[in-house]
C-alpha atoms as a PDB file:
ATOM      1  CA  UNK A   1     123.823-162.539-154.869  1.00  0.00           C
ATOM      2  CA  UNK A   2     120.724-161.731-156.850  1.00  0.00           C
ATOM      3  CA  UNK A   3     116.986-160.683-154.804  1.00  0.00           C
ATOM      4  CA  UNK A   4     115.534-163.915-155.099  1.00  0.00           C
ATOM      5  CA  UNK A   5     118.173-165.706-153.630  1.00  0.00           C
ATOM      6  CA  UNK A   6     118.778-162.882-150.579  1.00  0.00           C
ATOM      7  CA  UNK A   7     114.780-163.103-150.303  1.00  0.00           C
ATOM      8  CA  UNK A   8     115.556-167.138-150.267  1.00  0.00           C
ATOM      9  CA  UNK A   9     118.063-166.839-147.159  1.00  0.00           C
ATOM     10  CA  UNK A  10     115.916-164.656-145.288  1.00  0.00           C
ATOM     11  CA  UNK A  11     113.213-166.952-145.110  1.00  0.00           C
ATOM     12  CA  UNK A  12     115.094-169.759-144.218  1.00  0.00           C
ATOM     13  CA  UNK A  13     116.600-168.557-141.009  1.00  0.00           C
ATOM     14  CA  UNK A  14     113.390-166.366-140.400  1.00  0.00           C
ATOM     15  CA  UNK A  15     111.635-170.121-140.296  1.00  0.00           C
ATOM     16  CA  UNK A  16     114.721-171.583-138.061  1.00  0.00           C
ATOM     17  CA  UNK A  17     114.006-169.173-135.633  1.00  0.00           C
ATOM     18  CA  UNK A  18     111.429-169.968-132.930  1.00  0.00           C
ATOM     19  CA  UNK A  19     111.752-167.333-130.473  1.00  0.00           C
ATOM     20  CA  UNK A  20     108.432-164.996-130.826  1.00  0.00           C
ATOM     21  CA  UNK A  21     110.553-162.021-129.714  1.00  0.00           C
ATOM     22  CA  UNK A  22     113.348-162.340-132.599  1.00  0.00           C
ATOM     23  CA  UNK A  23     110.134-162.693-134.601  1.00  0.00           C
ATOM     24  CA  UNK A  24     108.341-160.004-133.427  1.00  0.00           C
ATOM     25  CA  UNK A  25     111.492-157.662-133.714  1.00  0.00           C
ATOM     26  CA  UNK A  26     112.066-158.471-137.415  1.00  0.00           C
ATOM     27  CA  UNK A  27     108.582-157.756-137.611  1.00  0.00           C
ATOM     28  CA  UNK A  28     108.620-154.454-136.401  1.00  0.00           C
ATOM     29  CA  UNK A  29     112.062-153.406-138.076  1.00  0.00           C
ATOM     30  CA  UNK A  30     110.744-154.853-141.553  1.00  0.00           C
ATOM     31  CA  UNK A  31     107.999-152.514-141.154  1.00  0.00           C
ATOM     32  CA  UNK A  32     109.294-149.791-139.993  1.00  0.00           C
ATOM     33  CA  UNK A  33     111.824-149.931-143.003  1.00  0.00           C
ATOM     34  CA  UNK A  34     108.965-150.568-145.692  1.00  0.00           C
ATOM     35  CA  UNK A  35     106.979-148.192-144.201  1.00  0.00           C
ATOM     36  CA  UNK A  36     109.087-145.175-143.174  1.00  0.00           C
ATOM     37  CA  UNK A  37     112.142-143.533-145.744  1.00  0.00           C
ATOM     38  CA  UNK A  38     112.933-141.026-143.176  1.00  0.00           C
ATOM     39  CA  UNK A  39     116.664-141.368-142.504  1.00  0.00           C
ATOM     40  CA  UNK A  40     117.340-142.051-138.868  1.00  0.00           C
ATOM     41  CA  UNK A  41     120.133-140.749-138.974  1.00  0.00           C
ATOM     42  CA  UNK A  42     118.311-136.832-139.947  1.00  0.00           C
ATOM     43  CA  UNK A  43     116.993-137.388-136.581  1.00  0.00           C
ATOM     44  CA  UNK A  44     120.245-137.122-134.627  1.00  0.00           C
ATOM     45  CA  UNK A  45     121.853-133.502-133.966  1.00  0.00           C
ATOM     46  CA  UNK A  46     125.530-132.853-135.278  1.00  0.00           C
ATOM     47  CA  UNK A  47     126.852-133.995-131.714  1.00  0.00           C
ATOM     48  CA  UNK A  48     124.845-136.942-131.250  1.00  0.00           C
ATOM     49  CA  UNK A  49     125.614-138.003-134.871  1.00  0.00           C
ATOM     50  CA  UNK A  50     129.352-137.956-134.057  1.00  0.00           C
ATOM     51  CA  UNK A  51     129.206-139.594-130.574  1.00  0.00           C
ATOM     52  CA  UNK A  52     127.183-142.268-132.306  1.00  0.00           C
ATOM     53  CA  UNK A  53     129.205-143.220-135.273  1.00  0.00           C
ATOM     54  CA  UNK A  54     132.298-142.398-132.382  1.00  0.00           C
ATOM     55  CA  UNK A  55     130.998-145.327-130.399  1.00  0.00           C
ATOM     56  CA  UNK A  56     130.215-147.808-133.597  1.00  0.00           C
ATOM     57  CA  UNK A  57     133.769-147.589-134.536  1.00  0.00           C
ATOM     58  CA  UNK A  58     135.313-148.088-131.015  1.00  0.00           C
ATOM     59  CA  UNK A  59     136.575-151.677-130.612  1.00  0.00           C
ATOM     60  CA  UNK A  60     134.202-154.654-129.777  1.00  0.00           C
ATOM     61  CA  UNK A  61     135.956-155.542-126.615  1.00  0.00           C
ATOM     62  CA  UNK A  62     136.048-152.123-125.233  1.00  0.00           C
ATOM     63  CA  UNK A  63     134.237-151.494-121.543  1.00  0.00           C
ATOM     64  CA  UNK A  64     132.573-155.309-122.040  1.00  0.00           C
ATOM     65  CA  UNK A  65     132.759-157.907-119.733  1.00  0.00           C
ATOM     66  CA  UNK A  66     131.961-161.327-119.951  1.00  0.00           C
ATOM     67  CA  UNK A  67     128.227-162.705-118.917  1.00  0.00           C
ATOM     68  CA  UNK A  68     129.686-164.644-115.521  1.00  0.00           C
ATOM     69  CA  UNK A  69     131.485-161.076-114.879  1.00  0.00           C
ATOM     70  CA  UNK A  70     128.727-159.564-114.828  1.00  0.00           C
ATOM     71  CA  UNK A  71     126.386-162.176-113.198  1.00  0.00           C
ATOM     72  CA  UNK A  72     129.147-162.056-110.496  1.00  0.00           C
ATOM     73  CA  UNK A  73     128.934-158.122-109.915  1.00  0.00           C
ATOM     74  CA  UNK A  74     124.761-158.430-110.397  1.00  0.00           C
ATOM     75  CA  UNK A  75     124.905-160.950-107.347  1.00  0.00           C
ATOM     76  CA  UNK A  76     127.297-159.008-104.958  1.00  0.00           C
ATOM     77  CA  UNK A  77     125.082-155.864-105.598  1.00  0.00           C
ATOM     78  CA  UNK A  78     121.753-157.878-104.798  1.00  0.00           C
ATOM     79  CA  UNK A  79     123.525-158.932-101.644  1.00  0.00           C
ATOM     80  CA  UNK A  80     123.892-155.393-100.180  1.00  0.00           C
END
C-alpha cells in the first residue's frame, strides 16, 4: 500500500468518527509521534520492559470478563 493511499484511509475513518474524545486522542498521539523520536520503550527499566512485552503476548482472553460480568460485580459492590 503506497503513502498516499495509507494517508487516504486515515482520513476517511478519521472523518467517520464523531466522538471528540477518539478525536482528541488521535490528536494527541499524532503529535506526540511527529513531535517526539524518543523511544518509549528507552523509558522502561530492564524489568518493566519484560513484564510489559510479558503481558502483550499473554492471550486476549486471559483475566477478562465480559461487560455484564463486570456490570454485575460493579452493582453487588455498590450495594454494600
Amino acid at each position: 500500500m503506497s503513502i498516499q493511499q495509507i494517508q487516504q484511509q486515515l482520513i476517511d475513518q478519521i472523518i467517520a468518527v464523531k466522538d471528540k474524545d477518539i478525536l482528541r486522542m488521535l490528536g494527541e498521539e499524532l503529535s506526540y509521534s511527529l513531535e517526539s523520536k524518543d523511544d518509549l520503550a528507552g523509558l522502561l527499566d530492564e524489568a518493566d520492559l519484560e513484564e510489559l512485552i510479558t503481558l502483550a503476548n499473554e492471550p486476549i482472553d486471559t483475566n477478562t470478563m465480559s461487560l455484564t460480568e463486570f456490570n454485575s460485580i460493579m452493582d453487588k459492590w455498590r450495594m454494600k
